[in-house]
PDB file of N, CA and C in Angstrom:
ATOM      1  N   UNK A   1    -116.993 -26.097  33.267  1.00  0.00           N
ATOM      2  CA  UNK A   1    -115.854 -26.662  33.954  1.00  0.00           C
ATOM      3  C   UNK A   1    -115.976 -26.392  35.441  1.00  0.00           C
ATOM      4  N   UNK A   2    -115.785 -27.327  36.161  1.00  0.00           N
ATOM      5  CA  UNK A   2    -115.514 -27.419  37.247  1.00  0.00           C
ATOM      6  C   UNK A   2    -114.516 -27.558  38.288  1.00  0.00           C
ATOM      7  N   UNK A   3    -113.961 -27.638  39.326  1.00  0.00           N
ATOM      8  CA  UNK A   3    -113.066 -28.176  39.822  1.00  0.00           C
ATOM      9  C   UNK A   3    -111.544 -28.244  39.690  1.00  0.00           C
ATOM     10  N   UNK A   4    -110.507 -28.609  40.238  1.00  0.00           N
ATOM     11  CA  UNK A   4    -108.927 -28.011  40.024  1.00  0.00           C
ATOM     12  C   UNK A   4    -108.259 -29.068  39.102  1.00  0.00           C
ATOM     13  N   UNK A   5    -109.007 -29.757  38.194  1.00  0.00           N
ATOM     14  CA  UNK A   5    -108.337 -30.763  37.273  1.00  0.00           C
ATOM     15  C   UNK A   5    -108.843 -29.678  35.765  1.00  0.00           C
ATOM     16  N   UNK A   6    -109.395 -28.654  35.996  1.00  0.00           N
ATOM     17  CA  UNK A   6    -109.878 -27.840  34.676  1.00  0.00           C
ATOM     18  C   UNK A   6    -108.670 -26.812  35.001  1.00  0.00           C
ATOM     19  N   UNK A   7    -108.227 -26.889  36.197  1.00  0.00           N
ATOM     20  CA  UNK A   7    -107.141 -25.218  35.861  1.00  0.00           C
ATOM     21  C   UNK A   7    -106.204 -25.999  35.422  1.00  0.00           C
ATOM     22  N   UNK A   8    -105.831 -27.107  35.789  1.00  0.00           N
ATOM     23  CA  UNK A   8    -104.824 -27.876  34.336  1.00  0.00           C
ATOM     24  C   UNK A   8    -104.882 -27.903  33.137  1.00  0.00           C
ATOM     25  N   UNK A   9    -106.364 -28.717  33.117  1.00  0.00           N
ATOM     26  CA  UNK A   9    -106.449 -28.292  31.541  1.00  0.00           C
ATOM     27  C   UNK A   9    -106.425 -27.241  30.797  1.00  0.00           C
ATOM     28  N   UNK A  10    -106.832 -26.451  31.388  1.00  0.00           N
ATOM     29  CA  UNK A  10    -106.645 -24.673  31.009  1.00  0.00           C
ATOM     30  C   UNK A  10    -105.557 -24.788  30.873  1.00  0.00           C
ATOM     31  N   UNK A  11    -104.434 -24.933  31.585  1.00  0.00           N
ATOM     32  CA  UNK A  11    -103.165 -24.156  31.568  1.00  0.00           C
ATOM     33  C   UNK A  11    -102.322 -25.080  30.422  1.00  0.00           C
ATOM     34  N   UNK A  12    -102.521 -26.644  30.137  1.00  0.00           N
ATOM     35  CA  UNK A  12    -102.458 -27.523  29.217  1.00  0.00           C
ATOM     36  C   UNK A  12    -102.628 -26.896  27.463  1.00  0.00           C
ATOM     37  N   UNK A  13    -103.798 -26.492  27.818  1.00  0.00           N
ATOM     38  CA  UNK A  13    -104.571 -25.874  26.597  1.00  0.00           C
ATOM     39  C   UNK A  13    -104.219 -24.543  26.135  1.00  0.00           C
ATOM     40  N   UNK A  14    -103.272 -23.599  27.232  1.00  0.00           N
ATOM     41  CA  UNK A  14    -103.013 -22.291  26.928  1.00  0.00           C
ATOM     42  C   UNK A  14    -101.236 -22.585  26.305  1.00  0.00           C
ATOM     43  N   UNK A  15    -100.777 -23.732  26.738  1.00  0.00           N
ATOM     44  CA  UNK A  15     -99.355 -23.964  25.854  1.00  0.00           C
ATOM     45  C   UNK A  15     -99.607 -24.247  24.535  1.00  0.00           C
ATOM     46  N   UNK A  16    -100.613 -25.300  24.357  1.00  0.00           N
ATOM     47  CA  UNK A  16    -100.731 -25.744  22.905  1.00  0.00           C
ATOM     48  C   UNK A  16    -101.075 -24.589  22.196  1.00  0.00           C
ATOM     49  N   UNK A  17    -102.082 -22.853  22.786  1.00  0.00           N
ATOM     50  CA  UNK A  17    -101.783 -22.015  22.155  1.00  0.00           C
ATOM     51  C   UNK A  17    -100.879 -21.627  21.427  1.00  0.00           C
ATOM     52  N   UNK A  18     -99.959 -21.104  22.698  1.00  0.00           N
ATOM     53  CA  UNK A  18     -98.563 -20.648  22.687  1.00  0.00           C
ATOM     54  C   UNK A  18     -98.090 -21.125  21.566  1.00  0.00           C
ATOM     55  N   UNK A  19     -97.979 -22.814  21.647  1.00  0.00           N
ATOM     56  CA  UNK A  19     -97.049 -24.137  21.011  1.00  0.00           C
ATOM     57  C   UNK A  19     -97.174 -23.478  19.410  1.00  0.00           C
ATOM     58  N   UNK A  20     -98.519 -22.970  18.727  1.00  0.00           N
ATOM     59  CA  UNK A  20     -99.044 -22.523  17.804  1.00  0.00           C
ATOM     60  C   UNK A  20     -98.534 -21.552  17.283  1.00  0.00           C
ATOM     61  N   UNK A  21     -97.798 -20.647  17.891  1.00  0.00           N
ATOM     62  CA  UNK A  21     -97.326 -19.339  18.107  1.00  0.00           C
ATOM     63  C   UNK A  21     -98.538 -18.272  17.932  1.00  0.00           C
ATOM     64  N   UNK A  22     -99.140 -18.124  18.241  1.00  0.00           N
ATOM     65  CA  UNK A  22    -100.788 -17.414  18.804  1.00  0.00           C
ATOM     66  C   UNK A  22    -100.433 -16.604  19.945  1.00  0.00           C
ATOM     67  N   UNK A  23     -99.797 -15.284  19.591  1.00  0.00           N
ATOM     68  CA  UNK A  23     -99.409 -14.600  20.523  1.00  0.00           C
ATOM     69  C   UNK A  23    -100.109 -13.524  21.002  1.00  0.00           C
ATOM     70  N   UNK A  24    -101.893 -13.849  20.654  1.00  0.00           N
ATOM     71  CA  UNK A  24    -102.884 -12.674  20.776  1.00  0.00           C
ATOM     72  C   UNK A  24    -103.629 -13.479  20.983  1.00  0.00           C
ATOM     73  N   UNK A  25    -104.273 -13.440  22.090  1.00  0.00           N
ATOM     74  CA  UNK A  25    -106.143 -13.884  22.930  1.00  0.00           C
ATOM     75  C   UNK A  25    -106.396 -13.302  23.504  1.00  0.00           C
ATOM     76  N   UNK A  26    -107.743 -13.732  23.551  1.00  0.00           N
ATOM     77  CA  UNK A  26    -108.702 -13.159  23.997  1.00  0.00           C
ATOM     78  C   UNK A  26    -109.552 -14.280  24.887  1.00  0.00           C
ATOM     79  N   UNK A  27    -109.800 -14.061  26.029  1.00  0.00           N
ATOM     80  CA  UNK A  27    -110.794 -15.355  26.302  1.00  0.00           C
ATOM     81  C   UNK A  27    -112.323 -14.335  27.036  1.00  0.00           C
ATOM     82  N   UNK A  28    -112.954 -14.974  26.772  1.00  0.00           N
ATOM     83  CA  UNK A  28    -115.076 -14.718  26.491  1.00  0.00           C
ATOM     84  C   UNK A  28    -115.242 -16.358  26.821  1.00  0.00           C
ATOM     85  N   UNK A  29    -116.422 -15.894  27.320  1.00  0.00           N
ATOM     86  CA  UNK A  29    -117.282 -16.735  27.268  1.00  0.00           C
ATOM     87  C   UNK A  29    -117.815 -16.436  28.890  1.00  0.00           C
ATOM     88  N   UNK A  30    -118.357 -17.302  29.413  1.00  0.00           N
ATOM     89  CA  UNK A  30    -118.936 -17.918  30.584  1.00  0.00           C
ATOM     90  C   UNK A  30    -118.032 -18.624  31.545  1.00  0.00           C
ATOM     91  N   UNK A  31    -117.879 -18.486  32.760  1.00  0.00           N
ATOM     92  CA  UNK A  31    -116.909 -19.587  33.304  1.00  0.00           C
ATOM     93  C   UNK A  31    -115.584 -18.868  34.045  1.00  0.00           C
ATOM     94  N   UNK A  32    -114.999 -17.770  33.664  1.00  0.00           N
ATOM     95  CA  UNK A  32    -113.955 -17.184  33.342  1.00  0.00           C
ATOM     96  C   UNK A  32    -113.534 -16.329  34.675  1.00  0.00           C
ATOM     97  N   UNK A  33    -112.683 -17.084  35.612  1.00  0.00           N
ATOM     98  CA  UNK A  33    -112.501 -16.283  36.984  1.00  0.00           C
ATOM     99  C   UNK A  33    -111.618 -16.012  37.373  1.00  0.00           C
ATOM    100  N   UNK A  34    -110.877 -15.630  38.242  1.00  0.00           N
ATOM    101  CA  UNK A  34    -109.341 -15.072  38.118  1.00  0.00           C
ATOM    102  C   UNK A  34    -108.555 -16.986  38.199  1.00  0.00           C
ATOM    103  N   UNK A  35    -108.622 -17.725  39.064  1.00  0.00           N
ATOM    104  CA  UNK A  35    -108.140 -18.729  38.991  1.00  0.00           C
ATOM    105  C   UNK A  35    -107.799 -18.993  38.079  1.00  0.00           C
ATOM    106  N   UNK A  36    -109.059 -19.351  36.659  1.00  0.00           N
ATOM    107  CA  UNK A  36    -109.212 -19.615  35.585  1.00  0.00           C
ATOM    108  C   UNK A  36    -108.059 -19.140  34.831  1.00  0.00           C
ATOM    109  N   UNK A  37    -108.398 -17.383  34.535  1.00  0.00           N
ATOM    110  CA  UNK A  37    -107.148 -16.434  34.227  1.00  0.00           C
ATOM    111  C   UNK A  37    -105.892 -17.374  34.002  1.00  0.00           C
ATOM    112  N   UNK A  38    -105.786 -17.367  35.789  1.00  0.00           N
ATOM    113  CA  UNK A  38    -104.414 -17.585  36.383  1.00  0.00           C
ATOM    114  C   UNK A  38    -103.753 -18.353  35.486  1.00  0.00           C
ATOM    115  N   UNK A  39    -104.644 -19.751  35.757  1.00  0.00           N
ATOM    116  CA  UNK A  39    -103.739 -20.968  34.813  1.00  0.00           C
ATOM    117  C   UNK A  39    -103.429 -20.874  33.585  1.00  0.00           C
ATOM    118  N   UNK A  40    -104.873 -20.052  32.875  1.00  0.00           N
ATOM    119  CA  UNK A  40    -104.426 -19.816  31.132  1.00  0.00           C
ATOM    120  C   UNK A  40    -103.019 -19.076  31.113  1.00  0.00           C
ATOM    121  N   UNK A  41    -102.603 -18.432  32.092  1.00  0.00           N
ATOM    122  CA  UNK A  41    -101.218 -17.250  31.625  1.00  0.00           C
ATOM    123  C   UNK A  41    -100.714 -18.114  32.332  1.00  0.00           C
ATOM    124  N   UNK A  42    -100.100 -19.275  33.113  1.00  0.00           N
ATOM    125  CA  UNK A  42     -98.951 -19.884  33.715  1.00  0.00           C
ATOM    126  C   UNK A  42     -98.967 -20.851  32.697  1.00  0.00           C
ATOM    127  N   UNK A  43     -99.643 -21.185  31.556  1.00  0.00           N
ATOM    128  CA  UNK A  43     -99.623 -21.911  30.644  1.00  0.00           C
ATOM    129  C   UNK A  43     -99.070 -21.434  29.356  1.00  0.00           C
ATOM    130  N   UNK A  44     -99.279 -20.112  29.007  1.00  0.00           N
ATOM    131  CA  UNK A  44     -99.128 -19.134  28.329  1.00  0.00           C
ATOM    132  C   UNK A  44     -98.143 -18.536  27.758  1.00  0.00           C
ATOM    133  N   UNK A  45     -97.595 -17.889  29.222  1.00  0.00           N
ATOM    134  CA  UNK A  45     -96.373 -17.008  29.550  1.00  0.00           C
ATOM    135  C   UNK A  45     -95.029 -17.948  29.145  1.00  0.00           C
ATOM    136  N   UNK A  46     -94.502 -17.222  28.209  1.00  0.00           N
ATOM    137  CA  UNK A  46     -93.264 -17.723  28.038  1.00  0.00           C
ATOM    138  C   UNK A  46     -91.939 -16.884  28.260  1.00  0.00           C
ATOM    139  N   UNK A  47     -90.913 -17.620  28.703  1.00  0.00           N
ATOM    140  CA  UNK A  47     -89.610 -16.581  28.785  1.00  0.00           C
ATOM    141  C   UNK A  47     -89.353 -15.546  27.622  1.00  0.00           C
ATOM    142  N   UNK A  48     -89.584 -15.833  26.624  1.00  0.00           N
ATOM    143  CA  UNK A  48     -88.924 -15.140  25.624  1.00  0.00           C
ATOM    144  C   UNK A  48     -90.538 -15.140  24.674  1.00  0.00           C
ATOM    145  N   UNK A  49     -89.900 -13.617  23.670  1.00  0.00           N
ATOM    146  CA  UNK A  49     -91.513 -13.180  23.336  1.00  0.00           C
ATOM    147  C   UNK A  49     -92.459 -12.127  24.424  1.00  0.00           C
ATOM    148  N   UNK A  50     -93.156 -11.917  23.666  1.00  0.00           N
ATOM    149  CA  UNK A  50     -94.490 -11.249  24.220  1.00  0.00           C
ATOM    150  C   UNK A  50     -95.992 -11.887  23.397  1.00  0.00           C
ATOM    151  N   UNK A  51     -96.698 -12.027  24.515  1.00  0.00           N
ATOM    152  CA  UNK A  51     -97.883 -12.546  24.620  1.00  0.00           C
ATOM    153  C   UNK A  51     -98.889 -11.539  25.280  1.00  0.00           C
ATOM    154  N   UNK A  52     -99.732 -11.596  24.258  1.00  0.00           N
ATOM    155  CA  UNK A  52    -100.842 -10.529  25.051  1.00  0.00           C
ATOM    156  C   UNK A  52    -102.465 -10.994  25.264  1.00  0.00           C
ATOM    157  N   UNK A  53    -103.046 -10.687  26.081  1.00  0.00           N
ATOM    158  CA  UNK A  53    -103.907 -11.496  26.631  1.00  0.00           C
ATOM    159  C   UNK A  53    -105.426 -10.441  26.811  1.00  0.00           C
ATOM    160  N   UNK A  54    -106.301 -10.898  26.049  1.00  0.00           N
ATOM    161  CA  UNK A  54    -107.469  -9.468  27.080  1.00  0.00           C
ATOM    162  C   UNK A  54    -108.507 -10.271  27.644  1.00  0.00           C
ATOM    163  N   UNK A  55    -108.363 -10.242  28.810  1.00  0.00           N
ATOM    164  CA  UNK A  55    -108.896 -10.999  30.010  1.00  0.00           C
ATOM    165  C   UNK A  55    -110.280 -10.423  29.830  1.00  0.00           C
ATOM    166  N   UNK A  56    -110.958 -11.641  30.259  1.00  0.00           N
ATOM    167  CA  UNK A  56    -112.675 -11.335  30.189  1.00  0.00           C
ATOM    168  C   UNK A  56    -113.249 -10.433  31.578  1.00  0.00           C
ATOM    169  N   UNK A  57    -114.440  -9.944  31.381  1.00  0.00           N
ATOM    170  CA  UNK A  57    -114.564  -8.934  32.244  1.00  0.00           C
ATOM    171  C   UNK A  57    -115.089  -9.567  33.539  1.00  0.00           C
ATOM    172  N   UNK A  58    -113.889  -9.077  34.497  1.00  0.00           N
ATOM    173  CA  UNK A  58    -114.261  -9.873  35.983  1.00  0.00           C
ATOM    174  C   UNK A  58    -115.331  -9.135  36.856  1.00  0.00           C
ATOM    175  N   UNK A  59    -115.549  -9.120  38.487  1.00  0.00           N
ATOM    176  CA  UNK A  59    -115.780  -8.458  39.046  1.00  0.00           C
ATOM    177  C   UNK A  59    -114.517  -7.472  39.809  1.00  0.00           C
ATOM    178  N   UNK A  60    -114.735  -6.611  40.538  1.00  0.00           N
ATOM    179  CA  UNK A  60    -113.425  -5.977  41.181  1.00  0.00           C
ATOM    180  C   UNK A  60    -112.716  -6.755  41.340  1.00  0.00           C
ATOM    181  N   UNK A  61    -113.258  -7.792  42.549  1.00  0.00           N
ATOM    182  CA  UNK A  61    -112.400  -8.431  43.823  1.00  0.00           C
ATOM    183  C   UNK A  61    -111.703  -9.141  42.367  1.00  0.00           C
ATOM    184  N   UNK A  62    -112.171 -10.034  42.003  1.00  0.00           N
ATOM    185  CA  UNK A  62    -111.412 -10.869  40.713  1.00  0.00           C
ATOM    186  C   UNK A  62    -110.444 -10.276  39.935  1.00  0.00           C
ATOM    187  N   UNK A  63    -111.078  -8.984  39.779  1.00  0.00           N
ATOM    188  CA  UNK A  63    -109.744  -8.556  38.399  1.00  0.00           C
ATOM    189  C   UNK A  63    -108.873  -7.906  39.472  1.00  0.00           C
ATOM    190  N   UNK A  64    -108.753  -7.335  40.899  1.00  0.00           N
ATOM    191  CA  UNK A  64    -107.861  -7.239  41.403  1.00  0.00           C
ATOM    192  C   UNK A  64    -107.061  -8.312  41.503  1.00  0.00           C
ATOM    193  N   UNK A  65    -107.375  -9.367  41.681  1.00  0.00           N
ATOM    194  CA  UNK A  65    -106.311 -10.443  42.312  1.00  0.00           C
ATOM    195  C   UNK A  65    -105.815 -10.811  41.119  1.00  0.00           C
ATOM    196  N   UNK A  66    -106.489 -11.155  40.254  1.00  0.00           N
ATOM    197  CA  UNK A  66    -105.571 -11.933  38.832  1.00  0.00           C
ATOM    198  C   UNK A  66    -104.662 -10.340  38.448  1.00  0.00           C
ATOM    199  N   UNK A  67    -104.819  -9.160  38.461  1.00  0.00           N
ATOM    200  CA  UNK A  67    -103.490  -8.241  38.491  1.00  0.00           C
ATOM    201  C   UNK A  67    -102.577  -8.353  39.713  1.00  0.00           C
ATOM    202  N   UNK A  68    -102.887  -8.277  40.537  1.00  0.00           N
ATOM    203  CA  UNK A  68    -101.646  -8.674  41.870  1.00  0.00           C
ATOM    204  C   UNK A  68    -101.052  -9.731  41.497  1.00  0.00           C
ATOM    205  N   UNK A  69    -101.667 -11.153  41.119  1.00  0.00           N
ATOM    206  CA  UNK A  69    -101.134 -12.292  40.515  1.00  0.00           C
ATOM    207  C   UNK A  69     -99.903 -11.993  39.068  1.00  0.00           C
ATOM    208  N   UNK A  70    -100.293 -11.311  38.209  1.00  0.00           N
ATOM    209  CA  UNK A  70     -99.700 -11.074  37.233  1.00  0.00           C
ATOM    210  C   UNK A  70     -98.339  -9.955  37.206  1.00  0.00           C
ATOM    211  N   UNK A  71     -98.936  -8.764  38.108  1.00  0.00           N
ATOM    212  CA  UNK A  71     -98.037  -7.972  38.526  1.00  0.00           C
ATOM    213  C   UNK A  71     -96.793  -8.679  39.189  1.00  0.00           C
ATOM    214  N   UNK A  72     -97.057  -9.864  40.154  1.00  0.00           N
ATOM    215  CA  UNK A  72     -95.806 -10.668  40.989  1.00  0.00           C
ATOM    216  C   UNK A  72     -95.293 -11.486  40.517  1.00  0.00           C
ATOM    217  N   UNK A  73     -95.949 -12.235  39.168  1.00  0.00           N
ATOM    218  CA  UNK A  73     -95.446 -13.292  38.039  1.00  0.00           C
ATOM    219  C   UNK A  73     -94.173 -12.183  37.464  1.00  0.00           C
ATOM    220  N   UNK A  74     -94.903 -11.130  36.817  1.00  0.00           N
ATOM    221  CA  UNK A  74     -94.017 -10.118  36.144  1.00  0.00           C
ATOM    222  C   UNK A  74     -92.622  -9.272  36.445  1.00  0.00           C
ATOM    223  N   UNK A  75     -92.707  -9.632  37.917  1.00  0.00           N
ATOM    224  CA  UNK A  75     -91.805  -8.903  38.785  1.00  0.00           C
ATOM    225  C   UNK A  75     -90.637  -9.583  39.376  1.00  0.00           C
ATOM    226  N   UNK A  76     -91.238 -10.804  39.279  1.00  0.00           N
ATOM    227  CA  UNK A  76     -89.769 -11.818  39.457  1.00  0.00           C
ATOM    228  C   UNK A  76     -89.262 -12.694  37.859  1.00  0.00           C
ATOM    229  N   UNK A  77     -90.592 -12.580  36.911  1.00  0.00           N
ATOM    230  CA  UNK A  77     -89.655 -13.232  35.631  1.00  0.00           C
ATOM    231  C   UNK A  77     -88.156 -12.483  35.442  1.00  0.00           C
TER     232      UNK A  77
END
């Protein structure tokens, strides 16, 4: 995947999770960057419930920002 029409689909694809009630992932593979992250959990994240997520292994700079990202999602839900 390439390009900012895939963090849609990601984030498209992380409701129809949800939609499933699939309240445990995991995402692996290849590809997988905080952006990426990003959209799967703004797709994801729902008001009500808990959803848990184990994010694939970033580099620093990456897994810092997708936690600052998540930490400030978390802090104003």
């Amino acid at each position: 995947m390439n390009g900012t029409d895939d963090l849609g689909l990601i984030q498209r694809a992380a409701r129809k999770v949800d939609g499933l009630g699939i309240k445990h992932v995991q995402l692996s593979g290849e590809g997988w960057d905080a952006d990426r992250c990003w959209a799967f959990w703004q797709g994801y994240k729902a008001p009500k419930g808990i959803r848990k997520v184990e994010w694939p292994d970033l580099d620093d700079a990456q897994r810092q920002e997708l936690d600052n990202r998540l930490m400030i999602i978390d802090w104003v839900a």
